[in-house]
N, C-alpha and C. Protein backbone atom coordinates (compact mmCIF):
# COMPACT_ATOMS: atom_id res chain seq x y z
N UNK A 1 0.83 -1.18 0.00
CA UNK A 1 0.00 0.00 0.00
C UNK A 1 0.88 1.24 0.00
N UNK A 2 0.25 2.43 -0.33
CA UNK A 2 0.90 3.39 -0.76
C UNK A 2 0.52 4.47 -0.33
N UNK A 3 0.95 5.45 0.23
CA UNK A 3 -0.04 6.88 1.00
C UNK A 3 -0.03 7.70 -0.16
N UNK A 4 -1.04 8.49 -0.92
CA UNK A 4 -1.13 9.22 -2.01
C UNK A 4 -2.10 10.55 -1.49
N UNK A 5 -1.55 11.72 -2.19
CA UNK A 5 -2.32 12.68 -1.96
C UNK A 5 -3.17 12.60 -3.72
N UNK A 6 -4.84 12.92 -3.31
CA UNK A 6 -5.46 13.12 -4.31
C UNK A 6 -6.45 14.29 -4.02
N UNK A 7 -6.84 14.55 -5.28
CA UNK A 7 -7.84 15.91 -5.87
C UNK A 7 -8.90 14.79 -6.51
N UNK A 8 -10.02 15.40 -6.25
CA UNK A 8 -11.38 14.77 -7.09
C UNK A 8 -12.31 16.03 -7.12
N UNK A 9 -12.50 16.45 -8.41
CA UNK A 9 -13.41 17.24 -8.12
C UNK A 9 -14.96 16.87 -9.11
N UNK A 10 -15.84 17.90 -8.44
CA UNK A 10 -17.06 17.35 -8.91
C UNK A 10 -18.03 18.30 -8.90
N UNK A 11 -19.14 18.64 -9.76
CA UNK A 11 -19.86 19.97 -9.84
C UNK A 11 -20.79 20.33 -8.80
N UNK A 12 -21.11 21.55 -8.88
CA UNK A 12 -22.75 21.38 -7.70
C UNK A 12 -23.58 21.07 -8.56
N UNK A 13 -24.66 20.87 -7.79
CA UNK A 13 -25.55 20.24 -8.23
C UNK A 13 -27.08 21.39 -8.04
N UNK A 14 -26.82 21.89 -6.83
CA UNK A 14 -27.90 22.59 -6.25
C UNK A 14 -27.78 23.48 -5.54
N UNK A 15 -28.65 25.03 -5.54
CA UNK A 15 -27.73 26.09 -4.74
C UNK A 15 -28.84 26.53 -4.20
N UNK A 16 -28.82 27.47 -2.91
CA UNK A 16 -29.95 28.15 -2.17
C UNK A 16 -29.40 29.53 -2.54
N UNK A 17 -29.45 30.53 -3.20
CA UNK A 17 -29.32 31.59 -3.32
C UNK A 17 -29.27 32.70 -2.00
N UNK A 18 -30.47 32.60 -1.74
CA UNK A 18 -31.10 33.59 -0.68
C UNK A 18 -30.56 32.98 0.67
N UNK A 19 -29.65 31.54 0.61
CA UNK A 19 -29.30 31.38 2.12
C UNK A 19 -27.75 31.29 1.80
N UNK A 20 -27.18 31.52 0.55
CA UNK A 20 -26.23 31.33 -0.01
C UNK A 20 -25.24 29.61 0.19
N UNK A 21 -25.82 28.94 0.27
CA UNK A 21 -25.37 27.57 0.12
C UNK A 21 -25.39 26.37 -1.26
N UNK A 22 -24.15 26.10 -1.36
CA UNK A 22 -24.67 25.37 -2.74
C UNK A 22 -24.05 24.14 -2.10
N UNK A 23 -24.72 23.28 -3.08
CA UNK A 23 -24.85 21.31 -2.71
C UNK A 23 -24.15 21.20 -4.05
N UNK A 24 -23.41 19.69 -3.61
CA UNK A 24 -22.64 18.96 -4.28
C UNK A 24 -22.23 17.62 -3.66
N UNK A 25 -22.20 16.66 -4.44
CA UNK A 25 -21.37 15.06 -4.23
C UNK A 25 -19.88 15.82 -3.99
N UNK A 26 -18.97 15.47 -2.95
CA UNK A 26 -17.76 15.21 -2.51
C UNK A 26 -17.12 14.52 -3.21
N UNK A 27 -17.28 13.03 -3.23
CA UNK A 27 -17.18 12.12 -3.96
C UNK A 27 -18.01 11.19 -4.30
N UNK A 28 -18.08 10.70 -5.15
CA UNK A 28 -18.96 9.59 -5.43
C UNK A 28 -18.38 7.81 -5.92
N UNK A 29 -18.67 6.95 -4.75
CA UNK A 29 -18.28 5.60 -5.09
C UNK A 29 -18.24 4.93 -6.81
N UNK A 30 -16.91 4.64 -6.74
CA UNK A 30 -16.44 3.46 -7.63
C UNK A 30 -16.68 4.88 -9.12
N UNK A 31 -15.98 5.85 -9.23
CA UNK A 31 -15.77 6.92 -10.48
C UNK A 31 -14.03 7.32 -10.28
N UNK A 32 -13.69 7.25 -11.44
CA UNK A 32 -11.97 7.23 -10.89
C UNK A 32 -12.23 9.07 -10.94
N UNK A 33 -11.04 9.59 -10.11
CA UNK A 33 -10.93 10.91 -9.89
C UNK A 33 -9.84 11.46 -11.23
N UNK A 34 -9.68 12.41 -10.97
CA UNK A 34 -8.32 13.20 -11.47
C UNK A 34 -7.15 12.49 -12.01
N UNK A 35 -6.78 11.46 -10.89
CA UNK A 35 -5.54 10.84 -10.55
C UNK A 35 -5.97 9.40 -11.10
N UNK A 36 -7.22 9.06 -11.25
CA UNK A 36 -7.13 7.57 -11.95
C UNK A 36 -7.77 6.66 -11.11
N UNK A 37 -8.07 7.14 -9.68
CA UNK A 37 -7.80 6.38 -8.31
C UNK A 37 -9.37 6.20 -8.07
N UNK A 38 -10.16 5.71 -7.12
CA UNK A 38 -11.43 5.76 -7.04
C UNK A 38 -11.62 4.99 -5.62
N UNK A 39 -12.67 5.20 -4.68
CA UNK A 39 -13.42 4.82 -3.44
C UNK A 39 -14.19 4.16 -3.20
N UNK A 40 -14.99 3.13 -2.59
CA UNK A 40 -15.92 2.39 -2.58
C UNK A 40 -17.10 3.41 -1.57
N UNK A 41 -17.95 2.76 -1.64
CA UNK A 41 -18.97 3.27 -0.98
C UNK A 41 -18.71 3.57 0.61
N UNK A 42 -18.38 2.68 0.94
CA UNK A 42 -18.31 2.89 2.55
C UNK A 42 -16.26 3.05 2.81
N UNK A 43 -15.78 3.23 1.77
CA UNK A 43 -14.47 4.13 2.35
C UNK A 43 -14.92 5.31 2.28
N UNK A 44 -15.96 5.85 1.54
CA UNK A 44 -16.07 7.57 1.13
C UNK A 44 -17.33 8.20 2.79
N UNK A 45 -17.91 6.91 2.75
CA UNK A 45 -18.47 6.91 4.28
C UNK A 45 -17.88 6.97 5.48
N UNK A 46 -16.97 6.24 5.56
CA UNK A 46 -16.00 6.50 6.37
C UNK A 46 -15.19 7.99 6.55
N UNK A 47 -14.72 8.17 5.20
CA UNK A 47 -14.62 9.74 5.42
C UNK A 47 -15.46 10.58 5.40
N UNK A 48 -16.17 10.83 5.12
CA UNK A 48 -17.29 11.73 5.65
C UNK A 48 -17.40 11.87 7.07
N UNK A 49 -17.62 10.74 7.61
CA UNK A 49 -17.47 10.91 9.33
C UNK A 49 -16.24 11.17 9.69
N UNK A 50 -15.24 10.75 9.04
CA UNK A 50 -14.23 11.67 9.87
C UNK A 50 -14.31 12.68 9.60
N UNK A 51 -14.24 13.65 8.36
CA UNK A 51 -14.11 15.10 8.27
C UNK A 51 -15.14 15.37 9.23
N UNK A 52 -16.10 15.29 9.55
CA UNK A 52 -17.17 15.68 10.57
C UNK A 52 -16.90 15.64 12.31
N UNK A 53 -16.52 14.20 12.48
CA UNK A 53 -15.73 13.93 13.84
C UNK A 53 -14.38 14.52 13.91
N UNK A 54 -13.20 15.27 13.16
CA UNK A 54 -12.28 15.68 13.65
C UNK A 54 -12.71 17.54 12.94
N UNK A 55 -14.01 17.63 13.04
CA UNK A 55 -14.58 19.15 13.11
C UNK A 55 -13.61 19.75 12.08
N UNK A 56 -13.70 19.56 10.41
CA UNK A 56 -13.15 20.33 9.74
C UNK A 56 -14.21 20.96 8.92
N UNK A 57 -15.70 20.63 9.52
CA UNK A 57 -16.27 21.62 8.48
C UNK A 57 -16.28 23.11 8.00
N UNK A 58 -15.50 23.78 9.04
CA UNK A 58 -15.02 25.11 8.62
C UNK A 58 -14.02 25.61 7.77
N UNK A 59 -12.87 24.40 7.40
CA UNK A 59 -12.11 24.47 6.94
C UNK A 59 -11.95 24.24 5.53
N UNK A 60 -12.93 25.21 4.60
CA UNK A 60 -13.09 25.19 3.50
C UNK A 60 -12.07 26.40 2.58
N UNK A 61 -11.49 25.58 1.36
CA UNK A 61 -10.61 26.87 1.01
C UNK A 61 -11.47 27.32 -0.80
N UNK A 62 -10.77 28.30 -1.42
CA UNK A 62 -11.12 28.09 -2.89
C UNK A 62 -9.96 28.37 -3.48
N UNK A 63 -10.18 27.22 -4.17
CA UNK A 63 -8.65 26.65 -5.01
C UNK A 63 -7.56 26.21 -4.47
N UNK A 64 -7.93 25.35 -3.30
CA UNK A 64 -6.54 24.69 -2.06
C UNK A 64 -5.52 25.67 -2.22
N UNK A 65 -6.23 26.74 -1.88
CA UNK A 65 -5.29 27.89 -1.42
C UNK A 65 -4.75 28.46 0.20
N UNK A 66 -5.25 27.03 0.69
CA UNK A 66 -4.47 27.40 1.91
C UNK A 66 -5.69 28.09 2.91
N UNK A 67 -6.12 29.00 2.42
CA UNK A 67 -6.99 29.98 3.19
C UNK A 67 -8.57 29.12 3.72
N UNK A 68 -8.88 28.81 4.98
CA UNK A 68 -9.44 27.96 5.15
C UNK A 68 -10.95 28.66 5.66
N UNK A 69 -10.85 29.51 5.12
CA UNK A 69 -11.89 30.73 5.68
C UNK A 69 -12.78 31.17 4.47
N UNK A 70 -13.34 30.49 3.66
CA UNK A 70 -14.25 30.76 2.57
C UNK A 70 -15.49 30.25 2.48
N UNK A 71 -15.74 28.78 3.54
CA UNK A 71 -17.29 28.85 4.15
C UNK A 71 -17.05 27.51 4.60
N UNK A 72 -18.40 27.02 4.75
CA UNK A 72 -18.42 25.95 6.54
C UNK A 72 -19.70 24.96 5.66
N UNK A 73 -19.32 23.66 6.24
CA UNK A 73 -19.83 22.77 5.70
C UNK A 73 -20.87 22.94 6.56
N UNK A 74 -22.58 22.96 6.23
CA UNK A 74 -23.96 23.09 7.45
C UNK A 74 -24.56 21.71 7.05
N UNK A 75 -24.06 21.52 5.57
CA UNK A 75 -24.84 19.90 5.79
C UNK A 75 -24.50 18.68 5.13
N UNK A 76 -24.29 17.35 5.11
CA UNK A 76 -23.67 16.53 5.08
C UNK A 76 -24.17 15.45 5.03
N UNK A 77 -24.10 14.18 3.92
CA UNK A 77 -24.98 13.68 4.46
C UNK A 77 -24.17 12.28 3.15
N UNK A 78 -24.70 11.12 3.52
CA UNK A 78 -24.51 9.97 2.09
C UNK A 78 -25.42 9.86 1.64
N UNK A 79 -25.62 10.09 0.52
CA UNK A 79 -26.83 9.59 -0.62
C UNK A 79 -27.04 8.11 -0.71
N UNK A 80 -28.59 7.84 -0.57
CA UNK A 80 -29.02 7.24 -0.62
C UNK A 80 -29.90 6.08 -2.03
N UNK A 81 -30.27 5.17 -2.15
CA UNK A 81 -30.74 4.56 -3.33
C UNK A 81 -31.62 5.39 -3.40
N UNK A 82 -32.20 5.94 -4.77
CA UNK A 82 -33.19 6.47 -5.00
C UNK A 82 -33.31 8.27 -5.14
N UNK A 83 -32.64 8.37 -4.18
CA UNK A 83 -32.08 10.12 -4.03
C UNK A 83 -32.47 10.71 -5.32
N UNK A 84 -33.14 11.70 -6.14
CA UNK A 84 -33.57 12.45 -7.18
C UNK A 84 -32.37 13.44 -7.55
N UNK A 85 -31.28 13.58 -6.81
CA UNK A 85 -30.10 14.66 -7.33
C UNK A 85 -29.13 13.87 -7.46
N UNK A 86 -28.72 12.61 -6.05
CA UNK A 86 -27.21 13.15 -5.87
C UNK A 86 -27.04 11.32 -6.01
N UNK A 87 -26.14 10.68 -6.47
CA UNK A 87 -25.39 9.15 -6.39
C UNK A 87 -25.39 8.97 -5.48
N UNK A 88 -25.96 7.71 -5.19
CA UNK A 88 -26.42 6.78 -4.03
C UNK A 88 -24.70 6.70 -3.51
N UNK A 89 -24.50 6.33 -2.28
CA UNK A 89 -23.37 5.98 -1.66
C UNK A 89 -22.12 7.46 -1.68
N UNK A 90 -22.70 8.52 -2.27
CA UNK A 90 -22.25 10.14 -2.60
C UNK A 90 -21.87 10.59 -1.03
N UNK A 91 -20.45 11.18 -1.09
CA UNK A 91 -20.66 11.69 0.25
C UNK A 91 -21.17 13.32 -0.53
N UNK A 92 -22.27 13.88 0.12
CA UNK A 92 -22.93 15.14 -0.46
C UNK A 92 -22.34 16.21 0.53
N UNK A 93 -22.41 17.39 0.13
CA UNK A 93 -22.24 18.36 1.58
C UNK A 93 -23.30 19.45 0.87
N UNK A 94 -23.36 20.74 1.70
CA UNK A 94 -24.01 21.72 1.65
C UNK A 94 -22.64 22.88 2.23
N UNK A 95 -22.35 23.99 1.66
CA UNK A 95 -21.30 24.83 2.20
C UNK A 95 -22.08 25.82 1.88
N UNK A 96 -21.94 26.87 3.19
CA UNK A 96 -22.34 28.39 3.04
C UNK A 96 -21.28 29.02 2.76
N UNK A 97 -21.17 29.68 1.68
CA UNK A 97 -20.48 30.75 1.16
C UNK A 97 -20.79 31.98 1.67
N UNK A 98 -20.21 32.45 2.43
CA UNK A 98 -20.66 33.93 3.21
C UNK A 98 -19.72 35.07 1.95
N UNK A 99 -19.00 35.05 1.23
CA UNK A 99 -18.26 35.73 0.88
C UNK A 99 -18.77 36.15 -0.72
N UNK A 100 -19.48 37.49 -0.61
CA UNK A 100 -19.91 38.31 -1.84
C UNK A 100 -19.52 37.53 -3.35
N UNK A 101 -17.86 37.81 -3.11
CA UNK A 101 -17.73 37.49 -4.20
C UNK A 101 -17.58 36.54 -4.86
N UNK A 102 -17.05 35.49 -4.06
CA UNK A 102 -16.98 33.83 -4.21
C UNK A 102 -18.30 32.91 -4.78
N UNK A 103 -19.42 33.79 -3.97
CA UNK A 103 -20.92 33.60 -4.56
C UNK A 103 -21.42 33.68 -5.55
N UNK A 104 -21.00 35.07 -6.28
CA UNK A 104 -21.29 35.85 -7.25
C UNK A 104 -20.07 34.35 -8.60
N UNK A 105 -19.02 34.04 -8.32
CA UNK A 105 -18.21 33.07 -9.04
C UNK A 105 -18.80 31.79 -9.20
N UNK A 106 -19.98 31.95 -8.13
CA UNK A 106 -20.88 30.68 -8.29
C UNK A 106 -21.71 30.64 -9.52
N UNK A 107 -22.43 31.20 -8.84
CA UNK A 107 -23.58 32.15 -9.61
C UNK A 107 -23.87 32.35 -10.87
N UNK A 108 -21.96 32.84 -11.78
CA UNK A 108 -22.23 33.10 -12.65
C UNK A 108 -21.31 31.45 -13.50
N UNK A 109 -20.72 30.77 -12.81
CA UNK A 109 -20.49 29.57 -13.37
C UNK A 109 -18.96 29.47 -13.35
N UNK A 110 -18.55 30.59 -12.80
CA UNK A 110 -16.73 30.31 -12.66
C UNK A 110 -16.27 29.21 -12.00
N UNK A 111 -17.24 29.70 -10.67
CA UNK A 111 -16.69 28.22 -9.55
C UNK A 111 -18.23 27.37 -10.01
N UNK A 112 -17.54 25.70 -10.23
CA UNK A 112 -18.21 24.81 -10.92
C UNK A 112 -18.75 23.78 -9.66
N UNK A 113 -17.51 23.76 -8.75
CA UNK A 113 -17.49 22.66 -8.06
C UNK A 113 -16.73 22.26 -6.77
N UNK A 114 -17.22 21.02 -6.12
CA UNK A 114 -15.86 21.23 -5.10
C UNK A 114 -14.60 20.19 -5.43
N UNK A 115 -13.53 20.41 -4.73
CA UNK A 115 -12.70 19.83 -5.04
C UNK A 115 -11.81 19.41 -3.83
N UNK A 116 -12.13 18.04 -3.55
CA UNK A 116 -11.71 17.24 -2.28
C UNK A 116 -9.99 17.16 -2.30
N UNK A 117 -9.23 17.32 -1.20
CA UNK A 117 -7.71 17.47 -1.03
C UNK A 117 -7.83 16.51 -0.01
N UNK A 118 -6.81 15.46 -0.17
CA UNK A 118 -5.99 14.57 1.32
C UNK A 118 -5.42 13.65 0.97
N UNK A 119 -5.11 12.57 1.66
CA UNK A 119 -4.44 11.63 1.65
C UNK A 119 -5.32 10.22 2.18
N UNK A 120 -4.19 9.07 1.58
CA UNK A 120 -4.84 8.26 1.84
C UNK A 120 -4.07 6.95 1.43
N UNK A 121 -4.33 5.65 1.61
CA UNK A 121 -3.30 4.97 1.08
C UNK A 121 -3.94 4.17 -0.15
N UNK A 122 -3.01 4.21 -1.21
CA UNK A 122 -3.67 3.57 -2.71
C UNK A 122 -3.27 2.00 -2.04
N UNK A 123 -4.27 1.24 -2.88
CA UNK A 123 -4.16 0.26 -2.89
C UNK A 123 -4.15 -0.76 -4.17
N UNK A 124 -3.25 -1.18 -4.89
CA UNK A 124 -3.23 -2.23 -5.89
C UNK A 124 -4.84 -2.78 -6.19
N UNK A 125 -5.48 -2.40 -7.69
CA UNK A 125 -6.73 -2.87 -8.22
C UNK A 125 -6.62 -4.42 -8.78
N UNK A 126 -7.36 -4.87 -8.23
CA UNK A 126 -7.52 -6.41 -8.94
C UNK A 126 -8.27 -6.76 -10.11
N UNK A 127 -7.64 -7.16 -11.21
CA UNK A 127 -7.68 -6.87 -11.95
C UNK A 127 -8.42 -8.08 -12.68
N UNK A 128 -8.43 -9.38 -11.81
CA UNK A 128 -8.67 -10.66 -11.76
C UNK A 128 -10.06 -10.60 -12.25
């Protein structure tokens, strides 16, 4: 096994304007990312509860720029069979964008999506 840092990114899907929050899949089970690499359902479950249990929902940046102060995860959740938006086994979030202009980049289609940063260890695909 191998510790790898990866990027996956993925569009919103759904936005509240007037409360300024937009929804999106995090990740979504068994879709290779960026890097080639891909998650099962309940590893992407697994993380979800951790980002939640070691309280990083505040720690949102735009463009893994470091700056962790651009809005706060309010909702969170795994998609379920059937769900009408989001891929079953999806870790989904909801982020408030408090920041004018970051919104307005929403809004008008600049910013597309989010884009998950960390680590993790790759593991050899069987290919069998």
């Amino acid at each position: 096994m191998q510790r790898v840092k990866t990027n996956h990114i993925v569009g919103f899907k759904k936005s509240d304007a007037k409360k300024q929050i937009v929804f999106g899949e995090v990740y979504v089970p068994d879709r290779r990312d960026t890097d080639g690499n891909f998650m099962t359902a309940e590893t992407i479950e697994k993380m979800a509860h951790d980002f939640l249990a070691n309280k990083r929902n505040a720690q949102i940046s735009k463009g893994h720029d470091g700056n962790t102060d651009k809005g706060c995860v309010v909702e969170s959740f795994i998609a379920r069979d059937g769900d009408p938006d989001f891929v079953a086994g999806s870790w989904v979030v909801g982020v408030h964008v408090p920041d004018a202009e970051i919104w307005k980049s929403i809004e008008c289609g600049k910013l597309t999506g989010f884009s998950i940063e960390g680590t993790g260890e790759l593991i050899e695909e069987d290919t069998k």
